[in-house]
Protein backbone atom coordinates (compact mmCIF):
# COMPACT_ATOMS: atom_id res chain seq x y z
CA UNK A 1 -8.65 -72.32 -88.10
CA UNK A 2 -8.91 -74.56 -91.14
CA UNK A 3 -11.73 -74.25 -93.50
CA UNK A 4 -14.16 -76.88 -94.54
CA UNK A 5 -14.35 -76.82 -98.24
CA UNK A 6 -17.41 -77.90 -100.02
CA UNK A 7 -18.07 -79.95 -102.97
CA UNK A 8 -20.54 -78.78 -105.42
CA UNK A 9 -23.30 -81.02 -107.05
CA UNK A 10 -26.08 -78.88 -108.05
CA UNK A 11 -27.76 -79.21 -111.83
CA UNK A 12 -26.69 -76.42 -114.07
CA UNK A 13 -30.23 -75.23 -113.37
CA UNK A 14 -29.67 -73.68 -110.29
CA UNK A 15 -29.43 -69.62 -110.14
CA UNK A 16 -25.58 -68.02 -109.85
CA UNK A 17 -26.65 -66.88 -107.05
CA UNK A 18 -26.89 -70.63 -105.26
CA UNK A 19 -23.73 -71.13 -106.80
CA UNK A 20 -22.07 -68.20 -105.12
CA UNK A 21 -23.93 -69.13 -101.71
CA UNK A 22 -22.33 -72.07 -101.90
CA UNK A 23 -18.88 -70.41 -102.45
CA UNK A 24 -19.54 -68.24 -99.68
CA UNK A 25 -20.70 -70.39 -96.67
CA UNK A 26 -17.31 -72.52 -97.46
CA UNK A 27 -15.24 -69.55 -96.67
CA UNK A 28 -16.46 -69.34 -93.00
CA UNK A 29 -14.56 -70.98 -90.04
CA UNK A 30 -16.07 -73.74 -88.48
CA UNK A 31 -16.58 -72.75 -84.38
CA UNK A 32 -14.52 -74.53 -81.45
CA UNK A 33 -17.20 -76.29 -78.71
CA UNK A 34 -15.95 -73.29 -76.06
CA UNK A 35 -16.99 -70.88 -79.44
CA UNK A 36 -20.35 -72.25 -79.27
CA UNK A 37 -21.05 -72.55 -75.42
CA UNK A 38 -19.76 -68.44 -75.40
CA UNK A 39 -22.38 -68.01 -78.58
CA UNK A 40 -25.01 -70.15 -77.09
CA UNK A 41 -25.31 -68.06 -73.64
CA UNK A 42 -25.24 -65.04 -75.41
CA UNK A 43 -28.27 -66.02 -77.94
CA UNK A 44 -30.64 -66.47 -74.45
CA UNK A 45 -29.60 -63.21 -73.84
CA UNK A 46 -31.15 -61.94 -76.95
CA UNK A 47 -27.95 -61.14 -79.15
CA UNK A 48 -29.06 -61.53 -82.29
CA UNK A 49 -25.34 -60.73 -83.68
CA UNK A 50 -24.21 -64.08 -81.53
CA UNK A 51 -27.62 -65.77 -83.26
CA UNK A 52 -25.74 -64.94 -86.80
CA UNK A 53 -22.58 -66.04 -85.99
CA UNK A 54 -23.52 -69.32 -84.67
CA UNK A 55 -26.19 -69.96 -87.81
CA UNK A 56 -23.43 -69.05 -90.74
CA UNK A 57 -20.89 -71.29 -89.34
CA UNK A 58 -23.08 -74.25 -89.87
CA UNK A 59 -24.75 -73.52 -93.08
CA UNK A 60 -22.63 -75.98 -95.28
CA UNK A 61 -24.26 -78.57 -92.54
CA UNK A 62 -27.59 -77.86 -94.04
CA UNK A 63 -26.19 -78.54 -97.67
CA UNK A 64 -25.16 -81.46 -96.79
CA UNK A 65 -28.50 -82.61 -95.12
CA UNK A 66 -30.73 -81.04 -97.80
CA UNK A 67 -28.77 -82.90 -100.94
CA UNK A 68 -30.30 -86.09 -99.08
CA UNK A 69 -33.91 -84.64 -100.39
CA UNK A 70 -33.08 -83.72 -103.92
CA UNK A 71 -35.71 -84.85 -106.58
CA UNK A 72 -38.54 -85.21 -103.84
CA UNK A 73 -40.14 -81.82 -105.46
CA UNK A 74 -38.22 -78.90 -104.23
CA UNK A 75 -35.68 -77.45 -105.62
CA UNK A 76 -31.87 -77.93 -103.96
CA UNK A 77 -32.13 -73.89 -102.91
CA UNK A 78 -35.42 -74.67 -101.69
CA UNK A 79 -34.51 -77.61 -99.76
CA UNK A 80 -31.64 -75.39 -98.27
CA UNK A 81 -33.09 -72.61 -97.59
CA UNK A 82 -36.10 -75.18 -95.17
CA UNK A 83 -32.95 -76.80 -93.61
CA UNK A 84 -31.39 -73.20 -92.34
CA UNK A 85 -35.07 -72.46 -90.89
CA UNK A 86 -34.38 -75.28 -89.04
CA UNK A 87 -31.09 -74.80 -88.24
CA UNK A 88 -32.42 -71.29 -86.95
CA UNK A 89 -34.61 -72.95 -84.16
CA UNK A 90 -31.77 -75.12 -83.15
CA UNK A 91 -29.78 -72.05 -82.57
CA UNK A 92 -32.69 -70.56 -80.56
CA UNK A 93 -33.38 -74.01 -78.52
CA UNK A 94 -29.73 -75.07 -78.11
CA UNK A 95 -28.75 -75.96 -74.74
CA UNK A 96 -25.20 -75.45 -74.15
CA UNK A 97 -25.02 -77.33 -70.84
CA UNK A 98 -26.07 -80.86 -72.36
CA UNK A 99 -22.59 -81.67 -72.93
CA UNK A 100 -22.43 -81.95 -76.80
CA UNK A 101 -21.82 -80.25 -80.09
CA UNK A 102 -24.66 -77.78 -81.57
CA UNK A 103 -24.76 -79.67 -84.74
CA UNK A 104 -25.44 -82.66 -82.89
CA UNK A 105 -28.73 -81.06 -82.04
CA UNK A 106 -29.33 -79.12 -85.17
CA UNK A 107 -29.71 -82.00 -87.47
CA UNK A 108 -32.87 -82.90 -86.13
CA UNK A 109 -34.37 -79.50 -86.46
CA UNK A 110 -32.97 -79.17 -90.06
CA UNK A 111 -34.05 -82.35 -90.63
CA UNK A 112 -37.49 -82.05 -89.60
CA UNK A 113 -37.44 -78.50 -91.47
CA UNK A 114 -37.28 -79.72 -94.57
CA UNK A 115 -39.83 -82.74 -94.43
CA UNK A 116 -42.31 -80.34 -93.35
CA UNK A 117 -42.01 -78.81 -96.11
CA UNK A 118 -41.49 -81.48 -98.60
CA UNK A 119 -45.59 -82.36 -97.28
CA UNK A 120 -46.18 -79.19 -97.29
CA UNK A 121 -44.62 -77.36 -100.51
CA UNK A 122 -44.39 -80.55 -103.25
CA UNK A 123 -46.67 -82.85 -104.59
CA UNK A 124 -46.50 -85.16 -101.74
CA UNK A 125 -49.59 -82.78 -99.93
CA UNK A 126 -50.28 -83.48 -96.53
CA UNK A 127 -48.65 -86.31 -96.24
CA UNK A 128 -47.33 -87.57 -92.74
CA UNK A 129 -43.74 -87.03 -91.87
CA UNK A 130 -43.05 -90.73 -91.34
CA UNK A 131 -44.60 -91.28 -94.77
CA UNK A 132 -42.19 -88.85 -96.69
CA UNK A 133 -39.29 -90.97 -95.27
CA UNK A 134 -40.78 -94.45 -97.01
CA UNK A 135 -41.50 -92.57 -99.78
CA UNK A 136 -37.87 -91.34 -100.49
CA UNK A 137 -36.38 -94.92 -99.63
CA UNK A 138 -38.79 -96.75 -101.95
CA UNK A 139 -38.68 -94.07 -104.65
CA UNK A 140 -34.71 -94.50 -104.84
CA UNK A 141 -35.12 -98.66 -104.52
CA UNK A 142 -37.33 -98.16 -107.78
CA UNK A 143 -34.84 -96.19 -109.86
CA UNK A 144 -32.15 -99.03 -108.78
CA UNK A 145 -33.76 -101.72 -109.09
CA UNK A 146 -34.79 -100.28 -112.77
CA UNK A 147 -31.71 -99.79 -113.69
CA UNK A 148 -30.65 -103.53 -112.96
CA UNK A 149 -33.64 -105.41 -114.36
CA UNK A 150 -33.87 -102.50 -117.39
CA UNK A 151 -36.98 -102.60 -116.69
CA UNK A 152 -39.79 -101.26 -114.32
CA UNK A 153 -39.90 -103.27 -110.75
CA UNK A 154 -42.60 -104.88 -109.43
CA UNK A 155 -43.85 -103.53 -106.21
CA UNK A 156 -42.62 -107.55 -104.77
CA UNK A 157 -39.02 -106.77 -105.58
CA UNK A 158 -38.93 -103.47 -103.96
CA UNK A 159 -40.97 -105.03 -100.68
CA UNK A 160 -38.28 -107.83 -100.60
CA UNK A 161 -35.56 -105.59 -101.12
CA UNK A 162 -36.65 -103.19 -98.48
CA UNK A 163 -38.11 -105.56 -96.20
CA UNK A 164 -41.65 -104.19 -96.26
CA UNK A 165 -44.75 -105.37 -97.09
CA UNK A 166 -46.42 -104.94 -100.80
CA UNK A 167 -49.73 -102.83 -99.82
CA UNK A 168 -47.17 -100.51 -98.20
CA UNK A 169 -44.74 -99.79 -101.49
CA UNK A 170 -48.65 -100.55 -103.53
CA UNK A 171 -49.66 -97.38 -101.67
CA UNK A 172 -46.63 -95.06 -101.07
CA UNK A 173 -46.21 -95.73 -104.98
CA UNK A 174 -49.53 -93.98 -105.78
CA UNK A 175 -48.46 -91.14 -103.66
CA UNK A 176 -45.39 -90.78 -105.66
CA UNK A 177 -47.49 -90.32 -108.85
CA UNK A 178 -43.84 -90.59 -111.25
CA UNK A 179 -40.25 -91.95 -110.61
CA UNK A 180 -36.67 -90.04 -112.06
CA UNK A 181 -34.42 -92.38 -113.97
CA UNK A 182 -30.92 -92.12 -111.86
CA UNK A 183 -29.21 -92.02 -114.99
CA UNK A 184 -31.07 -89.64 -116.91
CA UNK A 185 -29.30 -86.18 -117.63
CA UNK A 186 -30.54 -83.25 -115.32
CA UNK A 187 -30.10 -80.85 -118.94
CA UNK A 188 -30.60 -82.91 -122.31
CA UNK A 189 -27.37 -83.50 -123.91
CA UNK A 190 -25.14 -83.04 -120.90
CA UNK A 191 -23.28 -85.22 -118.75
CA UNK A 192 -24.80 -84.75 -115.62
CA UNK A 193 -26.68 -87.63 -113.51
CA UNK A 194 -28.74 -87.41 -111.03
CA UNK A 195 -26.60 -90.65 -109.97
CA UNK A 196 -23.72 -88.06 -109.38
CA UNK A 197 -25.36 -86.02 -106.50
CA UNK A 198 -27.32 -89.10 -104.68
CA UNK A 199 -26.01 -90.47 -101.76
CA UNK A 200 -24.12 -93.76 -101.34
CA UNK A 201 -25.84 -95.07 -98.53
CA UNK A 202 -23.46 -97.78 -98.45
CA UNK A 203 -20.78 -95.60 -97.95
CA UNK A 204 -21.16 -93.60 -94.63
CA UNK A 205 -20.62 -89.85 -95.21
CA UNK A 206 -18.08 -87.45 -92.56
CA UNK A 207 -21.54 -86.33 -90.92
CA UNK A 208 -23.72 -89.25 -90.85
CA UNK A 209 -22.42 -90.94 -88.21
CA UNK A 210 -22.71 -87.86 -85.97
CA UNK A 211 -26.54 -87.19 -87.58
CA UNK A 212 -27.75 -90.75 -86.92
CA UNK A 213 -26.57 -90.59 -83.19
CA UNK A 214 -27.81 -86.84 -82.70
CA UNK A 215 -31.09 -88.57 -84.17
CA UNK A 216 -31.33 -91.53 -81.27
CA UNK A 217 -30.05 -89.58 -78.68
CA UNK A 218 -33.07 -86.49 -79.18
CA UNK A 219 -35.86 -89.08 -79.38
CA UNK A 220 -34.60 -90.92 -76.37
CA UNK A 221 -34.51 -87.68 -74.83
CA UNK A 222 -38.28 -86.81 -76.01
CA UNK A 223 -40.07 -89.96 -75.46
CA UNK A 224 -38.12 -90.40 -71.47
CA UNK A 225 -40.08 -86.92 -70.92
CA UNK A 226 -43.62 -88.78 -71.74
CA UNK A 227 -45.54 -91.27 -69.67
CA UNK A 228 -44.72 -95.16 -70.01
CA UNK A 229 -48.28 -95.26 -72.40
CA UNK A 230 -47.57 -92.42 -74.21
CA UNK A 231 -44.02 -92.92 -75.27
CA UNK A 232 -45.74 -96.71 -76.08
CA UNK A 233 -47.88 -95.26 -78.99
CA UNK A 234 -45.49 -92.86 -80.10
CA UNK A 235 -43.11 -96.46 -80.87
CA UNK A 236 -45.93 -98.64 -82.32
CA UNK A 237 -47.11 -95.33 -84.95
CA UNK A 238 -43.33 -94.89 -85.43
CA UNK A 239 -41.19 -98.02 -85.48
């Protein structure tokens, strides 16, 4: 079976041993749907070997997720090893008889994994799930827009750009407490940008596409499990 390969972006401050991790989890075969469906029944039976198998042959899917969260206060081994928590529970919850692919479901959980603990872990303490998302979209609008009016943005141009109101990017702005230049070396005196490992958002990546629909199918799932009221407030707190 071919290999997926994986392209390194990590600062030069990251251990050798994240390096080699890296290395490493590209060398393992990606799984065929039957593959997972034969893993998946044998993980409710308890087999903790199957468990393994199914985890390490989507560990460069957690990369991929966590290098969305770099710069939010955890390190990038940090951030990875939250996602593969996450991707852990999937394994444990996945149901084989839905009908589609186990990273399709994963993403959520590895998703969800590592904003915990972004509210958790970093400086952003306590702070609701929903709130961690605005705060990475505005805190990446500031360090553009920066860098095209060279000069600091007013919290107007970032509301306009991101079609929200001012007391919102007023306030998630105070919870950010400081802002990283997207240009600014990760090591002084190297080349290295943080603009070189964020993601183009207006270019869609292999696995967004198949995150983004894994996303709206599992909350569709959740909220038809609720009550007409409940699954009401869940959308008005949410969006």
């Amino acid at each position: 079976m071919r290999q997926l390969k994986i392209s390194k972006q990590i600062t030069n401050r990251e251990s050798q041993s994240l390096d080699k991790y890296l290395q490493e989890i590209g060398k393992v075969d990606l799984l065929t749907p039957d593959e997972e469906v034969t893993l998946a029944q044998r993980i409710r039976d308890g087999d903790q070997k199957a468990l393994e198998k199914l985890t390490k042959a989507n560990l460069r899917f957690v990369v991929s997720v966590a290098k969305q969260y770099q710069n939010q206060g955890l390190s990038l081994g940090d951030l990875i090893n939250e996602g593969n928590l996450g991707l852990i529970k999937a394994a444990k919850r996945f149901d084989e008889t839905r009908g589609f692919k186990f990273i399709s479901y994963a993403v959520w959980w590895i998703r969800q994994s590592i904003l915990q603990a972004l509210a958790e872990q970093s400086r952003i303490v306590r702070l609701p799930l929903n709130r961690v998302g605005s705060l990475n979209k505005i805190s990446k609008s500031f360090s553009e827009l920066e860098q095209k009016f060279e000069r600091e943005p007013s919290p107007e141009e970032i509301a306009e750009v991101l079609e929200l109101t001012t007391s919102e990017v007023v306030d998630t702005l105070k919870i950010s407490g400081r802002h990283v230049s997207v240009d600014a070396p990760f090591v002084q005196g190297e080349e290295n940008r943080l603009l070189d490992v964020l993601e183009n958002e207006d270019e869609e990546t292999p696995d967004s596409g198949l995150m983004n629909d894994s996303l709206r199918k599992e909350v569709q799932r959740a909220l038809s499990t609720l009550t007409k009221r409940e699954a009401d407030v869940i959308t008005l707190y949410f969006g």
